[in-house]
C-alpha atoms as a PDB file:
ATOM      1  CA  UNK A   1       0.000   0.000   0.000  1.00  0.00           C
ATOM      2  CA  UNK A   2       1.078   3.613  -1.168  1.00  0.00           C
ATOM      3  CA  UNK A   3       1.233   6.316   1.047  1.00  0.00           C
ATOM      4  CA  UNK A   4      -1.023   8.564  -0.464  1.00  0.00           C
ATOM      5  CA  UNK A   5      -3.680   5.330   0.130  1.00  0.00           C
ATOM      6  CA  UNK A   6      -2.777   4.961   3.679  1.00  0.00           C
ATOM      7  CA  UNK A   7      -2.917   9.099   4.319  1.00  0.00           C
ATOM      8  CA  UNK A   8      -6.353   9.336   2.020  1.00  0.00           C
ATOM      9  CA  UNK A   9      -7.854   5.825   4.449  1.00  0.00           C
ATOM     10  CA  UNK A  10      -6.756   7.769   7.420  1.00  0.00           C
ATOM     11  CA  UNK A  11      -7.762  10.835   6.959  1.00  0.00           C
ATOM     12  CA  UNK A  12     -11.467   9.497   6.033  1.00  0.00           C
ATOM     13  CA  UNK A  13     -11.984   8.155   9.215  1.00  0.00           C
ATOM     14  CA  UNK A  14     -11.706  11.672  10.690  1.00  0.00           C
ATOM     15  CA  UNK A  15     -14.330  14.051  11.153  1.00  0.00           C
ATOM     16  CA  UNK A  16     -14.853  16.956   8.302  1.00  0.00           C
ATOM     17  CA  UNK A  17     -12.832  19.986  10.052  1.00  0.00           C
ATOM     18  CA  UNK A  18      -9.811  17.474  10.883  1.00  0.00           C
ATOM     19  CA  UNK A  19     -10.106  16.462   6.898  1.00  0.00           C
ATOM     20  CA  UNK A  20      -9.496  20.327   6.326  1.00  0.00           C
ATOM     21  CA  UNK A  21      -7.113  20.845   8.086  1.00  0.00           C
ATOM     22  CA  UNK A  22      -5.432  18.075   6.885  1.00  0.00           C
ATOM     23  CA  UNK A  23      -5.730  18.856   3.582  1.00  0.00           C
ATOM     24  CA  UNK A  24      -4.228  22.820   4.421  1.00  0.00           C
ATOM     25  CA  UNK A  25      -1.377  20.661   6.034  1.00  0.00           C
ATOM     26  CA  UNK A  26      -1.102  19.560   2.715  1.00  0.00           C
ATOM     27  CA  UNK A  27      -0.797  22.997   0.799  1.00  0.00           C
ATOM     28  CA  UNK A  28       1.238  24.108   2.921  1.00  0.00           C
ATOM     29  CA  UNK A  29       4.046  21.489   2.346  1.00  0.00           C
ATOM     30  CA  UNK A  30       3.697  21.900  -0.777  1.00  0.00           C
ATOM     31  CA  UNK A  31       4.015  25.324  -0.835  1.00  0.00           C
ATOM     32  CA  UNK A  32       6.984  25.484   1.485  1.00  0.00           C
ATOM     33  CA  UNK A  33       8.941  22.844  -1.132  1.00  0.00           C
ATOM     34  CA  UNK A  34       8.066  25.038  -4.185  1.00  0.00           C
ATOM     35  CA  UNK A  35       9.740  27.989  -2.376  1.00  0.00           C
ATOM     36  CA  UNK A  36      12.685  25.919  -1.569  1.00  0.00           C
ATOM     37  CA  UNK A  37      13.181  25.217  -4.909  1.00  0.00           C
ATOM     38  CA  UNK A  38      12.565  28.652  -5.842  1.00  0.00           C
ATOM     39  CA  UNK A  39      15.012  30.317  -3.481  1.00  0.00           C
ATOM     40  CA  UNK A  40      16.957  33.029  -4.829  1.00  0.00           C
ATOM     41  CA  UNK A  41      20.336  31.720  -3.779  1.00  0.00           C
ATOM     42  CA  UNK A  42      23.197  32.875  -6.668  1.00  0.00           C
ATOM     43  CA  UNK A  43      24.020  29.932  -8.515  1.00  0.00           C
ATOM     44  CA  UNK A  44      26.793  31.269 -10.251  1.00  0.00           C
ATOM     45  CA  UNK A  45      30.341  33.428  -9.719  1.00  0.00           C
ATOM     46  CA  UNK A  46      28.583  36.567 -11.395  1.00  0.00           C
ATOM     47  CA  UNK A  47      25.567  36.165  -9.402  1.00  0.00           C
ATOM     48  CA  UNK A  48      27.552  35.645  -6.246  1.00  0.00           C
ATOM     49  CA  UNK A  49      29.852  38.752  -7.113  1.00  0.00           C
ATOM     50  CA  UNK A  50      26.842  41.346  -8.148  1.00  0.00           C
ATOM     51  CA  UNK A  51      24.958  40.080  -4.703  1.00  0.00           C
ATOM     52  CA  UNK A  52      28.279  41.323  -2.543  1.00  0.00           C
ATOM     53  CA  UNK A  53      28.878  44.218  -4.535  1.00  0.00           C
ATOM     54  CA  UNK A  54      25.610  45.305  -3.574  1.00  0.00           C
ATOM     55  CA  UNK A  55      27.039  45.983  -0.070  1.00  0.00           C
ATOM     56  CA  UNK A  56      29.108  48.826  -1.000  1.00  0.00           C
ATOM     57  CA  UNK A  57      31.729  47.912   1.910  1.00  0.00           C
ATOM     58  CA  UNK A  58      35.783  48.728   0.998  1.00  0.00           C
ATOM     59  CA  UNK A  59      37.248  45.890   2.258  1.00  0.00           C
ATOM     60  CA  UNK A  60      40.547  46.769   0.590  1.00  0.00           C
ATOM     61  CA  UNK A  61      42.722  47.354   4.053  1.00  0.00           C
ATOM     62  CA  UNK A  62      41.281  44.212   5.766  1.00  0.00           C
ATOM     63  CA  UNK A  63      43.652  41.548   6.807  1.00  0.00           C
ATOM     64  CA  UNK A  64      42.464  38.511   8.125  1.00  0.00           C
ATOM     65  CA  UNK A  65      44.281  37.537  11.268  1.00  0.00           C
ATOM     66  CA  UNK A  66      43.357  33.791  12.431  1.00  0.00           C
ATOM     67  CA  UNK A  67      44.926  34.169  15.428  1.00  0.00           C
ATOM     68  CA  UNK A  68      42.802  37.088  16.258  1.00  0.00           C
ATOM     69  CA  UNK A  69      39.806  35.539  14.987  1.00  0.00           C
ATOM     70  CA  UNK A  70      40.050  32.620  17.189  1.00  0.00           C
ATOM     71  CA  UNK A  71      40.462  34.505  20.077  1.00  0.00           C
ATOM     72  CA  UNK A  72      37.139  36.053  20.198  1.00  0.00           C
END
């Protein structure tokens, strides 16, 4: 037996409001996997590079000290 059988046999044996708000459960998983998929995470070196560059931060003098770093 599927799952979708075993969710659709359980979910009949509960009253209407409980099938609702099963069924919302639904939606919203499957709306929280679409937006997963849709995230806007860069996927490439130019999109990484326009997305920092959109900080405006001169990081030109900074010297990264590990020592320093593992200190705090």
């Amino acid at each position: 037996m599927q799952y979708a059988d075993i969710i659709a046999r359980e979910a009949d044996s509960l009253p209407l409001a409980k099938q609702a708000e099963v069924l919302d459960f639904i939606e919203f998983l499957k709306a929280r996997q679409g937006s997963s998929e849709d995230t806007a995470t860069p996927r490439t070196t130019e999109e990484i590079e326009a997305f920092f560059r959109s900080f405006n931060v001169d990081t030109s003098g900074y010297k990264f000290d590990r020592e320093e770093a593992n200190a705090r």
